[in-house]
PDB file of N, CA and C in Angstrom:
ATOM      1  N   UNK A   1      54.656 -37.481  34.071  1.00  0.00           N
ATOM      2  CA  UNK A   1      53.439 -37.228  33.352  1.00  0.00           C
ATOM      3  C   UNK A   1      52.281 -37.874  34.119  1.00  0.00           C
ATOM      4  N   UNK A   2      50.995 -37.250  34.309  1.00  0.00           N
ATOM      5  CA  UNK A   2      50.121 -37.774  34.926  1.00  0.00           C
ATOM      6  C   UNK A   2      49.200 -38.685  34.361  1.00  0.00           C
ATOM      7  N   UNK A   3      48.875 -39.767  34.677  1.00  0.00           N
ATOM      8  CA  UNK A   3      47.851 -40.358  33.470  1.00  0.00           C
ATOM      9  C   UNK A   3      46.542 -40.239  34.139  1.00  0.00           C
ATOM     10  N   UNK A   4      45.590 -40.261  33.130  1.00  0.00           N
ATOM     11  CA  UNK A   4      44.000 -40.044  34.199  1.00  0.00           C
ATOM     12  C   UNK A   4      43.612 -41.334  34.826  1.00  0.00           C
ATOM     13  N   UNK A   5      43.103 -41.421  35.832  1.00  0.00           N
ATOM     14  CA  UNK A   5      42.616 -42.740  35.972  1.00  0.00           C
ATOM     15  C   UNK A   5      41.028 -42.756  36.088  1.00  0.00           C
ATOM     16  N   UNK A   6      39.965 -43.741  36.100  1.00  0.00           N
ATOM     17  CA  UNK A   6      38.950 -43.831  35.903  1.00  0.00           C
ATOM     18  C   UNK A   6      38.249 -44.396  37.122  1.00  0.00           C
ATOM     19  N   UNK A   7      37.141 -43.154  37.916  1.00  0.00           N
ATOM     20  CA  UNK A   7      36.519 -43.413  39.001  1.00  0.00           C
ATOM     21  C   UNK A   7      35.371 -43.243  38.690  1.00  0.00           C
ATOM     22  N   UNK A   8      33.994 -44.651  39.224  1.00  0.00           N
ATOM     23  CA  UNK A   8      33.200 -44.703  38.885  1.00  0.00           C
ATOM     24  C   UNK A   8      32.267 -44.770  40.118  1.00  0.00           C
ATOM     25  N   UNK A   9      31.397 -43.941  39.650  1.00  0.00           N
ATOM     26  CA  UNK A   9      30.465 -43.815  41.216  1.00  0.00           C
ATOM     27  C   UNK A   9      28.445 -43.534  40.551  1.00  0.00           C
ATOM     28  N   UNK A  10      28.242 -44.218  41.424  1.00  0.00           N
ATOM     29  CA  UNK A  10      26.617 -44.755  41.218  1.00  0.00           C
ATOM     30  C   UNK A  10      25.471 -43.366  41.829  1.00  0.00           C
ATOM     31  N   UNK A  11      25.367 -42.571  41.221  1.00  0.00           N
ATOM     32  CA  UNK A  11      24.576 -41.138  41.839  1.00  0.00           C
ATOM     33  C   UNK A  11      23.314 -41.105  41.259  1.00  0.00           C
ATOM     34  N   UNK A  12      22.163 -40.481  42.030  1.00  0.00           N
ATOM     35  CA  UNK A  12      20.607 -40.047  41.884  1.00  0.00           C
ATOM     36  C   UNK A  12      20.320 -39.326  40.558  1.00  0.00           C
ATOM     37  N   UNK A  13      19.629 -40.202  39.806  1.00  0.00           N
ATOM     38  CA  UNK A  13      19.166 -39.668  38.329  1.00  0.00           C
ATOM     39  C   UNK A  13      19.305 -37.902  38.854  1.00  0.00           C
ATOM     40  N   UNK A  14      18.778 -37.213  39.793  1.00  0.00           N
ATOM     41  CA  UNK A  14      18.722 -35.334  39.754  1.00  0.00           C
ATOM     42  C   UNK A  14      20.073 -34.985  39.218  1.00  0.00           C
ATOM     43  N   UNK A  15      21.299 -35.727  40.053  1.00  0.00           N
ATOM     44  CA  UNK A  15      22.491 -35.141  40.162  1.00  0.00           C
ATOM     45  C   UNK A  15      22.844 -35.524  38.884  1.00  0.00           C
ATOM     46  N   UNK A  16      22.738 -36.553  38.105  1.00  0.00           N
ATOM     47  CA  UNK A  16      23.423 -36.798  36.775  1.00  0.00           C
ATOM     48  C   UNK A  16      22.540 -35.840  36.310  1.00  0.00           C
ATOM     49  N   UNK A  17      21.517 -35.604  35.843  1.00  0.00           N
ATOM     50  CA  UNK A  17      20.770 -34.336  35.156  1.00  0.00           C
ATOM     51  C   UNK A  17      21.440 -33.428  35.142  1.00  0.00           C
ATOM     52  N   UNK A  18      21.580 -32.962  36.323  1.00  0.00           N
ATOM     53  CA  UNK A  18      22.352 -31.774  36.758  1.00  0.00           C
ATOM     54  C   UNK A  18      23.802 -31.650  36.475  1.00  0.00           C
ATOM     55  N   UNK A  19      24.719 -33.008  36.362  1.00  0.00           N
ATOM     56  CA  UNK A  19      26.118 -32.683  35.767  1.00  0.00           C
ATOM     57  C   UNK A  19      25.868 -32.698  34.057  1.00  0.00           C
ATOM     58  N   UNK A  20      24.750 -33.329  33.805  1.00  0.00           N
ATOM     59  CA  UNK A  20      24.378 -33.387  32.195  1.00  0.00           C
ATOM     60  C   UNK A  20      24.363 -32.237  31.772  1.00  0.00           C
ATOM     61  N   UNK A  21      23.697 -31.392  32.511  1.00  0.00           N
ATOM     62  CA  UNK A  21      23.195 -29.926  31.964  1.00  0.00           C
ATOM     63  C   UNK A  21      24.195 -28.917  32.083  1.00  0.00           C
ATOM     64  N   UNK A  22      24.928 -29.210  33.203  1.00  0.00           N
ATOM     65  CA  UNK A  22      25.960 -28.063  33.620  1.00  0.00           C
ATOM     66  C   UNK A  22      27.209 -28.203  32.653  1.00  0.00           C
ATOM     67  N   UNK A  23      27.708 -29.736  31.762  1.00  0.00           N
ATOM     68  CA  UNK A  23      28.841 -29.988  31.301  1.00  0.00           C
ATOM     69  C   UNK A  23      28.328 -29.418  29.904  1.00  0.00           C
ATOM     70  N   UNK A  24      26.630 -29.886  29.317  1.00  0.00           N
ATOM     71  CA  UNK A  24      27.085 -29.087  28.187  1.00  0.00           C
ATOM     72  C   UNK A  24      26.776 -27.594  27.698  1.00  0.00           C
ATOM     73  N   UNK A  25      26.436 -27.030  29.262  1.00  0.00           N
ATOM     74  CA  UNK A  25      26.468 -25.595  29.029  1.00  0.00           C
ATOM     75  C   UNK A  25      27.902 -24.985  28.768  1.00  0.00           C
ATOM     76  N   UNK A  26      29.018 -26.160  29.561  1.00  0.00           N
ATOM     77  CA  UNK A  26      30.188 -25.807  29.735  1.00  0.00           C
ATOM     78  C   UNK A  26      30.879 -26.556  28.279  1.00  0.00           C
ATOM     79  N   UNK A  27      30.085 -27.211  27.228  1.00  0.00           N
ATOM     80  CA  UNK A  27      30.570 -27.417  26.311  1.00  0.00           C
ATOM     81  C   UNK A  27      31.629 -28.665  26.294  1.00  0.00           C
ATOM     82  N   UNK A  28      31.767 -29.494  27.306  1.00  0.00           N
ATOM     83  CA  UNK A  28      32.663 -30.517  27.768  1.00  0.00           C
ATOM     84  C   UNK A  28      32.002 -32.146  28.271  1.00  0.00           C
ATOM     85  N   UNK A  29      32.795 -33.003  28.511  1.00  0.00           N
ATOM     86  CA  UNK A  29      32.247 -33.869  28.736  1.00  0.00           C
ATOM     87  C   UNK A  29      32.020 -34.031  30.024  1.00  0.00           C
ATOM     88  N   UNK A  30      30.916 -35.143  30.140  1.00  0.00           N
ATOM     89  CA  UNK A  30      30.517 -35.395  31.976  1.00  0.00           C
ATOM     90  C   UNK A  30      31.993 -35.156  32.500  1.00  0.00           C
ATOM     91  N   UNK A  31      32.918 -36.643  32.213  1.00  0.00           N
ATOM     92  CA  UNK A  31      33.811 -36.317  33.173  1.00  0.00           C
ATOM     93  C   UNK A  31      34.950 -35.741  33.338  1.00  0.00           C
ATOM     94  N   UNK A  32      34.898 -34.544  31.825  1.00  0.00           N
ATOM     95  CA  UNK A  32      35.951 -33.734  32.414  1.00  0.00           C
ATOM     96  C   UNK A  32      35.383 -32.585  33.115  1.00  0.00           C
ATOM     97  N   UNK A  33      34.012 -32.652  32.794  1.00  0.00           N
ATOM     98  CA  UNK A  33      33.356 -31.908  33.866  1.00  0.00           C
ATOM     99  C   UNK A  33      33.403 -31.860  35.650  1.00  0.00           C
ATOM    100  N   UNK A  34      33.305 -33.039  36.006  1.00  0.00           N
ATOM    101  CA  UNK A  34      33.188 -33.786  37.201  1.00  0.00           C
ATOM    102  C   UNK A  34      35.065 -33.905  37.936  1.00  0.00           C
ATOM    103  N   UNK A  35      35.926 -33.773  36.671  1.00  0.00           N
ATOM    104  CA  UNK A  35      37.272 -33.741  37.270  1.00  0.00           C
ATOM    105  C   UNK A  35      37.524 -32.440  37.881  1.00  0.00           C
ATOM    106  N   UNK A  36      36.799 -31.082  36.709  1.00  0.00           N
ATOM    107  CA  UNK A  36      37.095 -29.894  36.936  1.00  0.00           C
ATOM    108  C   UNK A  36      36.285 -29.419  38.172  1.00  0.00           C
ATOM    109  N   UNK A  37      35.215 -29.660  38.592  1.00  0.00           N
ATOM    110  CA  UNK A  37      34.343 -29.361  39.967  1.00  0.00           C
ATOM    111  C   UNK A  37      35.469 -30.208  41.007  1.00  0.00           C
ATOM    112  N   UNK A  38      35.600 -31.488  41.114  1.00  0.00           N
ATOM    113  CA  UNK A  38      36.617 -31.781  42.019  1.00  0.00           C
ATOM    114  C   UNK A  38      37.619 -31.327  42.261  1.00  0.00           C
ATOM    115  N   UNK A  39      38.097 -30.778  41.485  1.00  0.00           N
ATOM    116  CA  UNK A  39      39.571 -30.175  41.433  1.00  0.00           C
ATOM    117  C   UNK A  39      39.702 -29.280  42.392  1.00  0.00           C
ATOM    118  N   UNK A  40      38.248 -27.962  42.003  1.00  0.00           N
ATOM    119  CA  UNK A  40      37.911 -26.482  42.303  1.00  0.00           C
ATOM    120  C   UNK A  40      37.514 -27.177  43.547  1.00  0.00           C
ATOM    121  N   UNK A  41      37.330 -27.923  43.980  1.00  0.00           N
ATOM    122  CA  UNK A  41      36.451 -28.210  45.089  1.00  0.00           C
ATOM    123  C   UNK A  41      37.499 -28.259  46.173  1.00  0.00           C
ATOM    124  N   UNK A  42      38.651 -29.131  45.871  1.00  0.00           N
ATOM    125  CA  UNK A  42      40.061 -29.707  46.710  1.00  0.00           C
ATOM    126  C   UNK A  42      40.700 -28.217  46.370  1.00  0.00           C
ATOM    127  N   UNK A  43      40.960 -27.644  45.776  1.00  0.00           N
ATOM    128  CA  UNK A  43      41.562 -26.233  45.655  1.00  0.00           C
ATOM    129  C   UNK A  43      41.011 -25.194  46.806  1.00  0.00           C
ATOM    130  N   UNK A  44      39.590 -24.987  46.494  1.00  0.00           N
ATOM    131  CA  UNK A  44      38.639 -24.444  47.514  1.00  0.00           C
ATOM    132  C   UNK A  44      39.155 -24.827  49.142  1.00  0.00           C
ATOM    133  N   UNK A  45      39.539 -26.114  49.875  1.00  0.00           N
ATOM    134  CA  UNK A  45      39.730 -26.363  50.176  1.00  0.00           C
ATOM    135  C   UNK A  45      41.089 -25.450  51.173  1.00  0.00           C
ATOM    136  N   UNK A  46      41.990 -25.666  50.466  1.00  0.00           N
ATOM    137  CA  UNK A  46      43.397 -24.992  50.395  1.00  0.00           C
ATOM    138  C   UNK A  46      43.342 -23.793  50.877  1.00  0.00           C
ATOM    139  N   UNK A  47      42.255 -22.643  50.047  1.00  0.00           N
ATOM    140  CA  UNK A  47      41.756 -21.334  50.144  1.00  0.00           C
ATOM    141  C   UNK A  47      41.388 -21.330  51.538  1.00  0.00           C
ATOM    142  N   UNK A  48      40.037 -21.953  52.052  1.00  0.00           N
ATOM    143  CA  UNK A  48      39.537 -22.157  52.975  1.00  0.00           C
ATOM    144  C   UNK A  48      40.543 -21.972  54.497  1.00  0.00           C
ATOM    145  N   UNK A  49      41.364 -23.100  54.071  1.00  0.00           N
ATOM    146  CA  UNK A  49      42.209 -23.301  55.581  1.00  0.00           C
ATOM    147  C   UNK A  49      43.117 -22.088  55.406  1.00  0.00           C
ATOM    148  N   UNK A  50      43.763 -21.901  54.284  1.00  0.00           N
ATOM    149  CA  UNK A  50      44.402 -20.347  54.634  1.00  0.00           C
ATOM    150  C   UNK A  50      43.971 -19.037  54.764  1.00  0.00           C
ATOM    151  N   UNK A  51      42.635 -19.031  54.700  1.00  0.00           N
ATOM    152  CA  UNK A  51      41.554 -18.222  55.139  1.00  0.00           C
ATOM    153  C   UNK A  51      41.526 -18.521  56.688  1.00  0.00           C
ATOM    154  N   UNK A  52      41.390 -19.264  56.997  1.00  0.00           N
ATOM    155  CA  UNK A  52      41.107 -19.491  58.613  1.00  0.00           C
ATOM    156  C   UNK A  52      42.417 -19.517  59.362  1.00  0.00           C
ATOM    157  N   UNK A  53      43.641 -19.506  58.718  1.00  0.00           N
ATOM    158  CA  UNK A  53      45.333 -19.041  59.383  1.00  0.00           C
ATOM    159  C   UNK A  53      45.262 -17.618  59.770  1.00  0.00           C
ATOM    160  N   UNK A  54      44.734 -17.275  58.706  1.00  0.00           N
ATOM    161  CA  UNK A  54      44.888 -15.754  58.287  1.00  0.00           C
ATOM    162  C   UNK A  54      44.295 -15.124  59.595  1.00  0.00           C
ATOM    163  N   UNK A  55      43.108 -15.457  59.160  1.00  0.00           N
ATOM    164  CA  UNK A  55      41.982 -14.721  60.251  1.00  0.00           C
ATOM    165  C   UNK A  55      42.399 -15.328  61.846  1.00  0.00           C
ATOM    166  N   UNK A  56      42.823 -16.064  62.243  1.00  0.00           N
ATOM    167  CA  UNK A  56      43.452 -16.601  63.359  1.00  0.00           C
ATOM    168  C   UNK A  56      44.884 -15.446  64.089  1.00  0.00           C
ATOM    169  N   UNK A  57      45.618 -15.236  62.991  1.00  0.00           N
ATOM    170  CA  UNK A  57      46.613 -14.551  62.872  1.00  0.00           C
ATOM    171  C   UNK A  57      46.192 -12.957  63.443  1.00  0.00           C
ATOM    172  N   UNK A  58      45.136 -12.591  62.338  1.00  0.00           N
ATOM    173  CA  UNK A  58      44.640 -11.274  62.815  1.00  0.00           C
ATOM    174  C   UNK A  58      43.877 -10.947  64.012  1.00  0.00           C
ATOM    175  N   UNK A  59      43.515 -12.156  64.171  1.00  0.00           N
ATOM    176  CA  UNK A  59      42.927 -11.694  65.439  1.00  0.00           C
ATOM    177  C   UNK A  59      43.384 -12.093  66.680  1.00  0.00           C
ATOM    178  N   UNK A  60      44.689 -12.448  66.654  1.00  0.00           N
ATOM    179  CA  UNK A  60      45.744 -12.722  67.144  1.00  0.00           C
ATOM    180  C   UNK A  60      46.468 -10.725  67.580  1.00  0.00           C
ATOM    181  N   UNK A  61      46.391 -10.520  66.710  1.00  0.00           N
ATOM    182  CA  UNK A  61      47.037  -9.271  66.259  1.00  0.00           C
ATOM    183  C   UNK A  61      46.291  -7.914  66.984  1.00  0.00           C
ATOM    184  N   UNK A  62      44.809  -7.947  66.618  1.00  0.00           N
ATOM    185  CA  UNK A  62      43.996  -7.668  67.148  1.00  0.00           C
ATOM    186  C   UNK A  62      43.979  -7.348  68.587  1.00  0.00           C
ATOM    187  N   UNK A  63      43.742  -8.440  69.126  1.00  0.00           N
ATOM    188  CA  UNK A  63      43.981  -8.743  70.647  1.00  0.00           C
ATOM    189  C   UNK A  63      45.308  -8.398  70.774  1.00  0.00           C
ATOM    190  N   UNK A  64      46.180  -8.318  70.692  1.00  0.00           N
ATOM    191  CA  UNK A  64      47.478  -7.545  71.143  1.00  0.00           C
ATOM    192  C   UNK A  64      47.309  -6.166  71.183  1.00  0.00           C
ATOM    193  N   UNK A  65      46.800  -5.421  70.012  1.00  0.00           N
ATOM    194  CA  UNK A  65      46.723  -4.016  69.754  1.00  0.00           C
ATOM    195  C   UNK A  65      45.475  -3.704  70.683  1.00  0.00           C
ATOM    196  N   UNK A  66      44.271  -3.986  70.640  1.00  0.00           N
ATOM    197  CA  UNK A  66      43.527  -4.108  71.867  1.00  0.00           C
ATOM    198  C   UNK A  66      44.278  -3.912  73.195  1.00  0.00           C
ATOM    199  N   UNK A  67      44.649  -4.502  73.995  1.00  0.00           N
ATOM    200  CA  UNK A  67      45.310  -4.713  75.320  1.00  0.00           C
ATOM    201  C   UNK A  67      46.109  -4.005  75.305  1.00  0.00           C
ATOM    202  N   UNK A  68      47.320  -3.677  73.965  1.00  0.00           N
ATOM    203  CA  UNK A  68      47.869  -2.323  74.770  1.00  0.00           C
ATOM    204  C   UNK A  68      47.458  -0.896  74.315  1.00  0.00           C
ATOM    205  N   UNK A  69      46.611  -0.941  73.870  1.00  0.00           N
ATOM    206  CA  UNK A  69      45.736   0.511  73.478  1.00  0.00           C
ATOM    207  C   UNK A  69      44.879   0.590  74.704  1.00  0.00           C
ATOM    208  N   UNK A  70      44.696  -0.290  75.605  1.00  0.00           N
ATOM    209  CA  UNK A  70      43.591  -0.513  76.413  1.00  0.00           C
ATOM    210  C   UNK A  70      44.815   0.159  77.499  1.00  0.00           C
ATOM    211  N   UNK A  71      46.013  -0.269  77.805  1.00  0.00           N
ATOM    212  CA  UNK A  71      46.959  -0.195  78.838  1.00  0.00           C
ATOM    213  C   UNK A  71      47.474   1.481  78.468  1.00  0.00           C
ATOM    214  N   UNK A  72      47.270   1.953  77.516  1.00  0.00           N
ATOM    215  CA  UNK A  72      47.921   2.981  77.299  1.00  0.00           C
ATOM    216  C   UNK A  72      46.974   4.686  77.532  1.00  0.00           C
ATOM    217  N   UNK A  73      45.607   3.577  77.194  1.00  0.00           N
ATOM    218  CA  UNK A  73      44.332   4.626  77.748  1.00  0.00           C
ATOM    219  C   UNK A  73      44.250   4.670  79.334  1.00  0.00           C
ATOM    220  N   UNK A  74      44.441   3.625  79.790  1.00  0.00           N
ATOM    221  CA  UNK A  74      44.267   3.567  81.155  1.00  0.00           C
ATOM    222  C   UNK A  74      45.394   4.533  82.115  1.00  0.00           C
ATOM    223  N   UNK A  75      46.706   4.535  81.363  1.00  0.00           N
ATOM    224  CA  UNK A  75      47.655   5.135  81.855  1.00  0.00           C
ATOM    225  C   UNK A  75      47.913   6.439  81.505  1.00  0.00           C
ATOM    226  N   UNK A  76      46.848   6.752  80.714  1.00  0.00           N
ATOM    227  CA  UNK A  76      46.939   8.806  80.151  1.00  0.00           C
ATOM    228  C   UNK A  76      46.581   8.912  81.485  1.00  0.00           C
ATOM    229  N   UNK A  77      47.262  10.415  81.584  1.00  0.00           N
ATOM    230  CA  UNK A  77      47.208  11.209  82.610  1.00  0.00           C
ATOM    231  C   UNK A  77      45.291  11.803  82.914  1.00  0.00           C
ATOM    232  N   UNK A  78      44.659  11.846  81.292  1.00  0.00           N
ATOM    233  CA  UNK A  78      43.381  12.571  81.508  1.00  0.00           C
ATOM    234  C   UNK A  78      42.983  10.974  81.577  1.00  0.00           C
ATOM    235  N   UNK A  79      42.300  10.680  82.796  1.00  0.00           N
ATOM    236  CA  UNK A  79      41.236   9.868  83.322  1.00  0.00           C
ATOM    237  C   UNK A  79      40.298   9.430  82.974  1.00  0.00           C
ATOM    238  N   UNK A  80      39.455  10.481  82.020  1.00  0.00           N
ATOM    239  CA  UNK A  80      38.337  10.202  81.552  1.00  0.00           C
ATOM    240  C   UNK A  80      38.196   9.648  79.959  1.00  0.00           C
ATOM    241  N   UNK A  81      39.659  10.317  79.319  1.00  0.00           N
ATOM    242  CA  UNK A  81      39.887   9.670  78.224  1.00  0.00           C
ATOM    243  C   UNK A  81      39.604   8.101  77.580  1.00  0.00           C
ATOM    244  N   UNK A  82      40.107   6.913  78.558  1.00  0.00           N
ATOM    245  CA  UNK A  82      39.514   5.960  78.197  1.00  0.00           C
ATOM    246  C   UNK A  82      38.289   5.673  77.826  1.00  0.00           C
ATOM    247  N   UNK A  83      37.028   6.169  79.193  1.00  0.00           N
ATOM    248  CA  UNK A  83      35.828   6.235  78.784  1.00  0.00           C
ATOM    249  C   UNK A  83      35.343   6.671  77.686  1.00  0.00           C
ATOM    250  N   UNK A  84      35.912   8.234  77.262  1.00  0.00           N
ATOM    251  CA  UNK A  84      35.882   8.861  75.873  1.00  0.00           C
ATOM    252  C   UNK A  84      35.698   7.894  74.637  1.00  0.00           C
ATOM    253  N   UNK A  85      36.766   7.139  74.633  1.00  0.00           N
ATOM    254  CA  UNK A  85      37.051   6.164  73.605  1.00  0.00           C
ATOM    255  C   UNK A  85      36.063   4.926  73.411  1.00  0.00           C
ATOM    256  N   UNK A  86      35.769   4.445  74.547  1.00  0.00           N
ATOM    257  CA  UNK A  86      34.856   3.268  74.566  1.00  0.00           C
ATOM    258  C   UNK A  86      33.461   4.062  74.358  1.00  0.00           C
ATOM    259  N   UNK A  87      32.700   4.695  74.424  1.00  0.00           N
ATOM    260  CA  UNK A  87      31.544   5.511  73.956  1.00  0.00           C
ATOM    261  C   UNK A  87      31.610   5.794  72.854  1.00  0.00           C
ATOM    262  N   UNK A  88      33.047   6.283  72.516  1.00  0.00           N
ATOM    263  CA  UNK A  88      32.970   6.695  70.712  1.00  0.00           C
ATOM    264  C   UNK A  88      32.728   5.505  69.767  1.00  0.00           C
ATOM    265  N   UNK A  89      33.872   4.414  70.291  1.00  0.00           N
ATOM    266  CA  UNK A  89      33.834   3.134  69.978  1.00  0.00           C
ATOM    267  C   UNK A  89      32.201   2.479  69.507  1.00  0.00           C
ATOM    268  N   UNK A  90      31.565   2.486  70.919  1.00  0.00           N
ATOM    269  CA  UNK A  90      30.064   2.103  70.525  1.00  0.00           C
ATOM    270  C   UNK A  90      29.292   2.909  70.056  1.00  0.00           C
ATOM    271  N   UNK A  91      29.460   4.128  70.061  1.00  0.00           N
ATOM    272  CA  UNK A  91      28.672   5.131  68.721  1.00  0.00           C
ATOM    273  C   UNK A  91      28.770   4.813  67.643  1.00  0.00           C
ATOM    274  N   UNK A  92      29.899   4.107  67.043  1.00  0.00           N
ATOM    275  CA  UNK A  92      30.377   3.977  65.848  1.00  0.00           C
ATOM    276  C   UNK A  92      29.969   2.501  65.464  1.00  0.00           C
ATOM    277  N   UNK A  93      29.887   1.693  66.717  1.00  0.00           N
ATOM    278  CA  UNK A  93      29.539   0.313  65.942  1.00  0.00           C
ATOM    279  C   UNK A  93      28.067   0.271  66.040  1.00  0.00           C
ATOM    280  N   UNK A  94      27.018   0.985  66.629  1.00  0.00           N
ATOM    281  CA  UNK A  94      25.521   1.245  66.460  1.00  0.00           C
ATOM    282  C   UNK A  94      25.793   1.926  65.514  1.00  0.00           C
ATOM    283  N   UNK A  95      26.121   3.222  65.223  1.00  0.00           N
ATOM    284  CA  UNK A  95      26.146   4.067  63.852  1.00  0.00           C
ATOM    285  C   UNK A  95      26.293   3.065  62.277  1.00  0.00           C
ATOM    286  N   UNK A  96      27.202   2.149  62.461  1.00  0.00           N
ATOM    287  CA  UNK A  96      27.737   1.284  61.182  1.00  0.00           C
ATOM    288  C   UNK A  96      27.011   0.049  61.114  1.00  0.00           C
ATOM    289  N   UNK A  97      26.167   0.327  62.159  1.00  0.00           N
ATOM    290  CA  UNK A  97      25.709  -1.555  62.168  1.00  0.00           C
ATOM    291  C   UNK A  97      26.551  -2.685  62.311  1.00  0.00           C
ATOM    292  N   UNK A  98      27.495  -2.204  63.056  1.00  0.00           N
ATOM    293  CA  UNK A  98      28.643  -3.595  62.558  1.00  0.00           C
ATOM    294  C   UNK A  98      28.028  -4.991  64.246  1.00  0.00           C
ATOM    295  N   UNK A  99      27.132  -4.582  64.339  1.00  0.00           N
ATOM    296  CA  UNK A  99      26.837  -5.476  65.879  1.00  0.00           C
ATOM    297  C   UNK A  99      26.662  -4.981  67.452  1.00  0.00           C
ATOM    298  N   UNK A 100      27.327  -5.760  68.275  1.00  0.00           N
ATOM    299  CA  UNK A 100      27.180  -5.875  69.304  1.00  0.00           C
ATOM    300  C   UNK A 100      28.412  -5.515  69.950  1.00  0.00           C
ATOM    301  N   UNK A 101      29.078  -4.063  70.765  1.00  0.00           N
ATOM    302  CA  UNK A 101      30.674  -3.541  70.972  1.00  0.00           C
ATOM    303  C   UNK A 101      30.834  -3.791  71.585  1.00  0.00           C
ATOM    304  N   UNK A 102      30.232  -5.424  72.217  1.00  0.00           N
ATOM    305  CA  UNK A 102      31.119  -6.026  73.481  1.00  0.00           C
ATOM    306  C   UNK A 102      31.878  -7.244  73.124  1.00  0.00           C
TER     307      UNK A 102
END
């Protein structure tokens, strides 16, 4: 069973205002207010770094499918095909706005 324990910390009259106002919009007290933002905060956390595995992973993935889509254009018999692709490629990322297709 967990028992709560009691942490006390000295903060800028704004920020107590501001947990004042936010706990009893939320109908609760300061500090089960202040447990529940910490909590979400260290949770957030968790999200975060497996957000950044993820995206590591894919673009991991990415770059593989890249290089041999790149090896497989290069090796069609029609020559010009690759070029084909990289023009369409940047038509499409000026067309979508998605940036810069280098």
């Amino acid at each position: 069973m967990n028992k709560n324990r009691s942490v006390q910390a000295y903060l800028p009259s704004h920020i107590v205002a501001w947990i004042d106002g936010e706990a009893r919009r939320a109908k609760v007290t300061r500090s089960h207010w202040v447990a529940t933002f910490l909590t979400d905060l260290f949770q957030g956390q968790e999200v975060r770094e497996e957000a950044r595995e993820n995206s590591l992973r894919i673009r991991r993935q990415l770059a593989f499918a890249m290089c041999a889509l790149d090896g497989l254009l290069d090796a069609h018999p029609d020559p010009m095909l690759r070029q084909r692709v990289i023009e369409a490629f940047q038509n499409r990322v000026e067309r979508e706005q998605l940036g810069s297709p280098k």
